[in-house]
C-alpha atoms as a PDB file:
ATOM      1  CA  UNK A   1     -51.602  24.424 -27.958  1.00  0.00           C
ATOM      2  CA  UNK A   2     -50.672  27.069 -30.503  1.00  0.00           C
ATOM      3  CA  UNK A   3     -51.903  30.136 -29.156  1.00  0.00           C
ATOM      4  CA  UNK A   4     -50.501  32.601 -31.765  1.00  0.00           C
ATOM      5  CA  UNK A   5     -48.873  32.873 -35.820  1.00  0.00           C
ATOM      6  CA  UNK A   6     -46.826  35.281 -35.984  1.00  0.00           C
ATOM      7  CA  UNK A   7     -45.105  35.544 -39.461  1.00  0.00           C
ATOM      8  CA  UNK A   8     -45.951  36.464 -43.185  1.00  0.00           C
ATOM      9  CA  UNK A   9     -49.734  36.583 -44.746  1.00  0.00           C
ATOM     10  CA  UNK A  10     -49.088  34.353 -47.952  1.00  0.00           C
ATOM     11  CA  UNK A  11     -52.692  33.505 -48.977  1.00  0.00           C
ATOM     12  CA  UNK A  12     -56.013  34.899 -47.662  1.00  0.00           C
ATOM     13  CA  UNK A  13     -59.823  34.453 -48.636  1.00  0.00           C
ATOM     14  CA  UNK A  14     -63.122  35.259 -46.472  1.00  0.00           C
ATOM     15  CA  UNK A  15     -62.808  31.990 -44.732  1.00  0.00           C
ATOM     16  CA  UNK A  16     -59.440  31.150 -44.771  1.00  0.00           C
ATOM     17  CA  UNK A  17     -55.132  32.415 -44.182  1.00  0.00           C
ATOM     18  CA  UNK A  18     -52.074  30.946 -44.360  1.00  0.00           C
ATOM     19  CA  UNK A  19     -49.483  32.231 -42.623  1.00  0.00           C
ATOM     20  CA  UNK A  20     -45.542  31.677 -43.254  1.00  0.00           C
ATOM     21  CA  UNK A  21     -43.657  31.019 -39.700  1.00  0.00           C
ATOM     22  CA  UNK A  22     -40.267  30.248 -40.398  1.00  0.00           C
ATOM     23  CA  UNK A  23     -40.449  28.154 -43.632  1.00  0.00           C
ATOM     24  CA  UNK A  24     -43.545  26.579 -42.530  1.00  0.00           C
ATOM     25  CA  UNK A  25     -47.129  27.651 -43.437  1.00  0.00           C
ATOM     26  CA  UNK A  26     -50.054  27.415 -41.531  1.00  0.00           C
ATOM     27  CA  UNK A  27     -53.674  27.310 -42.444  1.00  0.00           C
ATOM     28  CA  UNK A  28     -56.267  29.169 -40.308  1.00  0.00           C
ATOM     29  CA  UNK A  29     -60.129  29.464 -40.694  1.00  0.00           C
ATOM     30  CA  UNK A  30     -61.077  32.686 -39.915  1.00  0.00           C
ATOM     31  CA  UNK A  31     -63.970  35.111 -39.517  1.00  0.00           C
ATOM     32  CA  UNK A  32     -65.435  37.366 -42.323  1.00  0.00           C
ATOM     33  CA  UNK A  33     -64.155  40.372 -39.863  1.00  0.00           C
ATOM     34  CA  UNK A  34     -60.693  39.092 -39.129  1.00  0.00           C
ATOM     35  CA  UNK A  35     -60.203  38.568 -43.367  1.00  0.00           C
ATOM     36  CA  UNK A  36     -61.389  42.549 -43.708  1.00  0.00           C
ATOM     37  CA  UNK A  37     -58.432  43.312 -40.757  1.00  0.00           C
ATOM     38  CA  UNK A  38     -55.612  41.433 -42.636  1.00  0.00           C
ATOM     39  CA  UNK A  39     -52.680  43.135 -44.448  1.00  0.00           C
ATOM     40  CA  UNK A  40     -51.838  42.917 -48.262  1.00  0.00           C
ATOM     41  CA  UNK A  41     -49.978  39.550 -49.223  1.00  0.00           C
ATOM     42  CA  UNK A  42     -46.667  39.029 -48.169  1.00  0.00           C
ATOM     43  CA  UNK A  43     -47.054  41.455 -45.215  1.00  0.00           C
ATOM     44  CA  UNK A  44     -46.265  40.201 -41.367  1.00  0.00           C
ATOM     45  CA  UNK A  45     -49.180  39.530 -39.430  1.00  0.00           C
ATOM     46  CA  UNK A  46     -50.057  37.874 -35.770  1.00  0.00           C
ATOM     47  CA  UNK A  47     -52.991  35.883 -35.287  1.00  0.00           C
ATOM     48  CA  UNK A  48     -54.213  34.434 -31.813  1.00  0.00           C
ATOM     49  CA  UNK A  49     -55.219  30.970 -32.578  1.00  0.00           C
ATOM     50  CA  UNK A  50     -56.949  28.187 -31.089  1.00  0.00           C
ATOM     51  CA  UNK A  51     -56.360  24.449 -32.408  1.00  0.00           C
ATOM     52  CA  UNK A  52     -59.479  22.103 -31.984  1.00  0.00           C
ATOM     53  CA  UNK A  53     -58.500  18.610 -32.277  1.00  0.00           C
ATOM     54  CA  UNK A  54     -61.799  16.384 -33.599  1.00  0.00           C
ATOM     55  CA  UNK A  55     -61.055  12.185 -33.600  1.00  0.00           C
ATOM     56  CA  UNK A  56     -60.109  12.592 -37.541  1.00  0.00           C
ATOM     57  CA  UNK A  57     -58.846  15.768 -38.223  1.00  0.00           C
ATOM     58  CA  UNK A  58     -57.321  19.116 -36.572  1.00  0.00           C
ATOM     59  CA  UNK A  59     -58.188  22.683 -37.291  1.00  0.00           C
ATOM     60  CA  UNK A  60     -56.445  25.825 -36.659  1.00  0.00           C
ATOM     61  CA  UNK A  61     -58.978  28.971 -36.093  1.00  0.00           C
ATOM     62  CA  UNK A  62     -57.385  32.517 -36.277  1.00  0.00           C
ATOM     63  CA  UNK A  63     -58.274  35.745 -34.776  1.00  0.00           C
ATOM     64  CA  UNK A  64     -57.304  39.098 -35.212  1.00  0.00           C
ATOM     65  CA  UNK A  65     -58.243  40.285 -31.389  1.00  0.00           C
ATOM     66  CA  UNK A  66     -57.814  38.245 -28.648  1.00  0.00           C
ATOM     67  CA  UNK A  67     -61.692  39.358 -27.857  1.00  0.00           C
ATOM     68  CA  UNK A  68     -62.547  37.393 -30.443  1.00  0.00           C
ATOM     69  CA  UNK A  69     -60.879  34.296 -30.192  1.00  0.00           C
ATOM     70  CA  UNK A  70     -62.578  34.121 -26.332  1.00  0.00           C
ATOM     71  CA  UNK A  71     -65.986  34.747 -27.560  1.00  0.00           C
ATOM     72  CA  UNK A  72     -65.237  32.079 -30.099  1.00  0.00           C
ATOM     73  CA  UNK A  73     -64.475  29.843 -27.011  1.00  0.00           C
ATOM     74  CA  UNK A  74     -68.341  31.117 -25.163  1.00  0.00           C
ATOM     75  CA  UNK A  75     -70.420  30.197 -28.345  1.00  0.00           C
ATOM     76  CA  UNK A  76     -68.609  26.734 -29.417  1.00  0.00           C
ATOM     77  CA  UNK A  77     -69.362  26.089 -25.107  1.00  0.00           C
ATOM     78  CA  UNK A  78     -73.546  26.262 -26.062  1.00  0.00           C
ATOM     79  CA  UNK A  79     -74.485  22.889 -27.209  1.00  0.00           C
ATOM     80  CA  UNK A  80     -75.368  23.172 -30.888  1.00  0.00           C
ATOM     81  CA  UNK A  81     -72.747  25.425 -31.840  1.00  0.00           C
ATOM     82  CA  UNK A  82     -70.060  24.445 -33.161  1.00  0.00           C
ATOM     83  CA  UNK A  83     -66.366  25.763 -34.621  1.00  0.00           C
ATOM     84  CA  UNK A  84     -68.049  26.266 -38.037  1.00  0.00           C
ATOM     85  CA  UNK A  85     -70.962  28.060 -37.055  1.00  0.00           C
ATOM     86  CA  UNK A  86     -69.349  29.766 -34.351  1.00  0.00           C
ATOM     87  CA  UNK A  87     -66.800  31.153 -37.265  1.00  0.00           C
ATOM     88  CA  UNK A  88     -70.343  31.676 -39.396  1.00  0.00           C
ATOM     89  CA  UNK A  89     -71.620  33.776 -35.967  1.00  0.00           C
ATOM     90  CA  UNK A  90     -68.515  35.662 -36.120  1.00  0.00           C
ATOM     91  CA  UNK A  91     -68.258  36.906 -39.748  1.00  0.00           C
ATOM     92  CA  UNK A  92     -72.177  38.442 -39.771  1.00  0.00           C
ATOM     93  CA  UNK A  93     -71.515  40.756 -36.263  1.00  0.00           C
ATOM     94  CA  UNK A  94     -68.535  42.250 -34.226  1.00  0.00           C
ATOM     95  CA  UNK A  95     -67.626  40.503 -31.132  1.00  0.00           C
ATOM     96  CA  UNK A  96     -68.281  44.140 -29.695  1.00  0.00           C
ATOM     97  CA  UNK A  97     -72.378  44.067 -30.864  1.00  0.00           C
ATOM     98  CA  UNK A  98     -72.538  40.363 -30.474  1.00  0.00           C
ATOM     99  CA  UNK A  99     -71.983  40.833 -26.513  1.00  0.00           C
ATOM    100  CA  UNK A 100     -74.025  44.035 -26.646  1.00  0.00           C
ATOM    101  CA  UNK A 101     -76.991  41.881 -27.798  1.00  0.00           C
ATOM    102  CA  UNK A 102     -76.808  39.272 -25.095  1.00  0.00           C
ATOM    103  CA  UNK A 103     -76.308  41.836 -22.753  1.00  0.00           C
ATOM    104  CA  UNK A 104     -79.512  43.192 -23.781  1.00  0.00           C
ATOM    105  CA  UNK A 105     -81.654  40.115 -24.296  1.00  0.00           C
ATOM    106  CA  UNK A 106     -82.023  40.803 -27.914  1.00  0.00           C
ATOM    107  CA  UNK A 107     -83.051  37.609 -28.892  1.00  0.00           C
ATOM    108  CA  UNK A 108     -84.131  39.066 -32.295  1.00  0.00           C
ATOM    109  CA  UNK A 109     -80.887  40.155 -33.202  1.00  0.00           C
ATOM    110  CA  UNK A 110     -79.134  36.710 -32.009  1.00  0.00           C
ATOM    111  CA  UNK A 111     -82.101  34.781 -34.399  1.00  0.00           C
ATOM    112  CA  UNK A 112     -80.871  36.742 -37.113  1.00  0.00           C
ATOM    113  CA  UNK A 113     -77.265  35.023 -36.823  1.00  0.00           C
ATOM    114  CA  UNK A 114     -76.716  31.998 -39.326  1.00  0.00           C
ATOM    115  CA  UNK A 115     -77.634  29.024 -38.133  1.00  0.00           C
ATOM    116  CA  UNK A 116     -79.283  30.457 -34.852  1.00  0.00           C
ATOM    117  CA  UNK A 117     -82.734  29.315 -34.017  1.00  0.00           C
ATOM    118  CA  UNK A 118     -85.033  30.292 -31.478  1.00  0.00           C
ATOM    119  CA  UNK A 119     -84.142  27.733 -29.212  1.00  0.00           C
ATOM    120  CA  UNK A 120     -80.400  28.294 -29.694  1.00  0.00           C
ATOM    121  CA  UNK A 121     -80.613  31.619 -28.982  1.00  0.00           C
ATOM    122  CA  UNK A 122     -82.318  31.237 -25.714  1.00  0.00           C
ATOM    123  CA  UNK A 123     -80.231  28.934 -24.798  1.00  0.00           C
ATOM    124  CA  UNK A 124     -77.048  31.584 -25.486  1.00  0.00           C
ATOM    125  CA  UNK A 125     -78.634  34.083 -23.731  1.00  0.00           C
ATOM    126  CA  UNK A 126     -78.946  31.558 -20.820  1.00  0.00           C
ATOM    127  CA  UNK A 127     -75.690  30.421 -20.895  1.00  0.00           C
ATOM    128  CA  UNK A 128     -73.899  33.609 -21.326  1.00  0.00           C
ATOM    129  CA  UNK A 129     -75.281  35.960 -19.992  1.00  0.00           C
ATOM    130  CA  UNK A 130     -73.411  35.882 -16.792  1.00  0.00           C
ATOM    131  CA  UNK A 131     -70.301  35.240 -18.387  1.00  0.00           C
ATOM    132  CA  UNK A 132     -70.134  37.774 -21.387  1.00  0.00           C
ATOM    133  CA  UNK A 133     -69.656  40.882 -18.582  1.00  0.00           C
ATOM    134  CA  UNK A 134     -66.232  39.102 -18.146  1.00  0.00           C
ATOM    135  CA  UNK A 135     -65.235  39.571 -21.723  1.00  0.00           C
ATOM    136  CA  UNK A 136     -62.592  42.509 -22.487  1.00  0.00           C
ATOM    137  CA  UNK A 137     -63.017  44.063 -25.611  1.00  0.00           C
ATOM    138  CA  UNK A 138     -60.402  44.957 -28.222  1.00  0.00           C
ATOM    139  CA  UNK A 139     -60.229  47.581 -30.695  1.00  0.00           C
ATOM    140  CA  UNK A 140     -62.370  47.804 -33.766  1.00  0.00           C
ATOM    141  CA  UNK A 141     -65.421  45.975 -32.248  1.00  0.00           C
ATOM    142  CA  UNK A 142     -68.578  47.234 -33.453  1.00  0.00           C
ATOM    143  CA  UNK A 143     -71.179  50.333 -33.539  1.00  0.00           C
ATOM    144  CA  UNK A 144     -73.503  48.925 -31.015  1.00  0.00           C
ATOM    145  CA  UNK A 145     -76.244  47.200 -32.493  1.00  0.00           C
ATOM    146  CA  UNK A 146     -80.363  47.828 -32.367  1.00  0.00           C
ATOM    147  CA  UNK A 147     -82.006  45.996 -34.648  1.00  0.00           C
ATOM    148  CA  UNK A 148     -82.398  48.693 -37.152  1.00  0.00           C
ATOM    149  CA  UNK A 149     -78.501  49.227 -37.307  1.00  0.00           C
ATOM    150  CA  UNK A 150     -78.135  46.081 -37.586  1.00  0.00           C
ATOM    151  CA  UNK A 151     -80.567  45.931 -40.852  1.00  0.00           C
ATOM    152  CA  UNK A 152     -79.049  48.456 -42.496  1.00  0.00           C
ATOM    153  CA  UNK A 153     -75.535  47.472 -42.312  1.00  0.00           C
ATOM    154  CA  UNK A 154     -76.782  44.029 -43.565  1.00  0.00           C
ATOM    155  CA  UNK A 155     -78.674  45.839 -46.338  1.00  0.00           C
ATOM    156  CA  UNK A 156     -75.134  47.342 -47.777  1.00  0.00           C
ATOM    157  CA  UNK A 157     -73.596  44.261 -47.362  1.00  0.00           C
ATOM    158  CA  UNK A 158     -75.708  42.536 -49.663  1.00  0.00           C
ATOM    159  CA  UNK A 159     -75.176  45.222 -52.170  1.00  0.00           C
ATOM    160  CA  UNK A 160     -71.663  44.461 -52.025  1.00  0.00           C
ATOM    161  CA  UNK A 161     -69.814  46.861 -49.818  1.00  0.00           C
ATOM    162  CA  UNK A 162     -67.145  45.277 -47.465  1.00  0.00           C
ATOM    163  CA  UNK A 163     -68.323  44.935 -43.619  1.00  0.00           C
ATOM    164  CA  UNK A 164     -66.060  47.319 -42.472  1.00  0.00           C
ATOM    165  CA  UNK A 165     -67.263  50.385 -45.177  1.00  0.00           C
ATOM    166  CA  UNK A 166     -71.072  48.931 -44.094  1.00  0.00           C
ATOM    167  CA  UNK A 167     -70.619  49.989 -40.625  1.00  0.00           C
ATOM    168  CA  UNK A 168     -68.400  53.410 -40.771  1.00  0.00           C
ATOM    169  CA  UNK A 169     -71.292  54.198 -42.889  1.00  0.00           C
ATOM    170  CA  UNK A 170     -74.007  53.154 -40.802  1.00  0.00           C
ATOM    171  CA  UNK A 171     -72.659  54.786 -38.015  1.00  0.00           C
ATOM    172  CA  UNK A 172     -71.760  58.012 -39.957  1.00  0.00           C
ATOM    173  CA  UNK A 173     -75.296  58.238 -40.952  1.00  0.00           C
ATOM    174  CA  UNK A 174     -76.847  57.780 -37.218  1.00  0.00           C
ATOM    175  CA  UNK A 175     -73.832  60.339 -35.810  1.00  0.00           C
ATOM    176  CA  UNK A 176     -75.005  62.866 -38.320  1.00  0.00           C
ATOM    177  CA  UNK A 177     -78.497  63.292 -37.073  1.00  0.00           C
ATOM    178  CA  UNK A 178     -80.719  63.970 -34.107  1.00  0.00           C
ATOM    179  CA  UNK A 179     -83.974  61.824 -35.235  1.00  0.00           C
ATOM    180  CA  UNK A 180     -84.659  59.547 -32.823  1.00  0.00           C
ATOM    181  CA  UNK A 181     -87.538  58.107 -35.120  1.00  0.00           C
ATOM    182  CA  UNK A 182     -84.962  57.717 -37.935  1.00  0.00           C
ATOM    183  CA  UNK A 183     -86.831  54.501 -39.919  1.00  0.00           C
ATOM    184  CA  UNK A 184     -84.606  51.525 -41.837  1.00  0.00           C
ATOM    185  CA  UNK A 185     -85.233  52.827 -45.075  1.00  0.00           C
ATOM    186  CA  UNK A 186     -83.706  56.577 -43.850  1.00  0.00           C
ATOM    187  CA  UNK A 187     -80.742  54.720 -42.444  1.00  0.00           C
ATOM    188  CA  UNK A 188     -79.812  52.772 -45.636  1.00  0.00           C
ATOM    189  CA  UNK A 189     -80.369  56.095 -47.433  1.00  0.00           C
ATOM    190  CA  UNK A 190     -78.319  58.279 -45.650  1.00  0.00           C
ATOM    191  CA  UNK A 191     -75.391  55.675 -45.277  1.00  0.00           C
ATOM    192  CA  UNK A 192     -75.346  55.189 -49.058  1.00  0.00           C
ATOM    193  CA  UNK A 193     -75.416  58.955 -49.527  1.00  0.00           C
ATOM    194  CA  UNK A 194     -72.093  58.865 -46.929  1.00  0.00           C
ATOM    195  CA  UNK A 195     -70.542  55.727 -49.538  1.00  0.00           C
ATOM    196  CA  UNK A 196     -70.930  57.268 -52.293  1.00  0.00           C
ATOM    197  CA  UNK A 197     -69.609  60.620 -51.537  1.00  0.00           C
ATOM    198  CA  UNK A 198     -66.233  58.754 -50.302  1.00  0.00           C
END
């Protein structure tokens, strides 16, 4: 198995890297989150992989964090998920908020991930549940989800800012106040005030 790439970033997208080892390059799929972590072209970067051998073809997957190559592993175990939508899973939420909401039994939040029904997210908080304590997190893995934080960081998103700018902002906004009763809309608000300054 390759477990890791360790050479130069030649090509990148949201979905996809190659990565020069030694003359050779490599294609990866990767996550929305692990594309926002990669260096400028033609800079050296590692990636843990995983390779997933199907009966007519072979594809690489490659993670920034070790963290998030395992949970990779936990959601392509649940029947009905598999390497693409786990890799969908992974580019809409941190590995770091996506264990925070099985933790907590947010089935809500886990509904809102593509592809995720209601019946597929029952089933991941039955199958993981006991297993996602065991999961050592990396650096660089999330704000901590409620539902609301979650909104709002989808809500810049969609109006174009990067992932990573979504949630310092998100989490700059909720930092710089006391309301507990703090509503969506005041979220969104404030976090746009915080982008915009910047």
């Amino acid at each position: 198995m390759i477990s890791h790439l360790s050479g130069f970033l030649i090509f990148k997208t949201p979905t996809d890297a190659v990565i020069e080892c030694n003359g050779v390059g490599y294609q990866v799929n990767i996550s929305l989150n692990t594309s926002n972590r990669l260096p400028d072209l033609n800079e050296k970067v590692t990636l843990n992989t995983l390779l997933i051998h199907r009966e007519d073809t072979m594809q690489l997957y490659g993670f920034y964090d070790k963290s998030e190559r395992e949970m990779f592993i936990l959601l392509t175990s649940i029947s009905g998920i598999g390497p693409k939508s786990a890799i969908g899973i992974l580019s809409s939420i941190t590995v770091g908020d996506l264990k925070f909401a099985i933790e907590k039994g947010n089935i809500f939040l886990l509904k809102k991930m593509p592809g995720i029904g209601t019946k597929t997210a029952e089933r991941l908080l039955v199958e993981l549940k006991d297993k996602i304590g065991k999961l050592k997190l990396e650096s660089n893995v999330g704000v901590g989800f409620d539902d609301k934080v979650f909104d709002a960081i989808a809500a810049l998103v969609t109006l174009g800012y990067s992932r990573a700018v979504a949630e310092k902002a998100v989490k700059k906004a909720i930092s710089n106040t006391k309301d507990i009763k703090l509503e969506l809309e005041d979220i969104i608000r404030l976090a746009l005030k915080y982008v915009l300054s910047n």
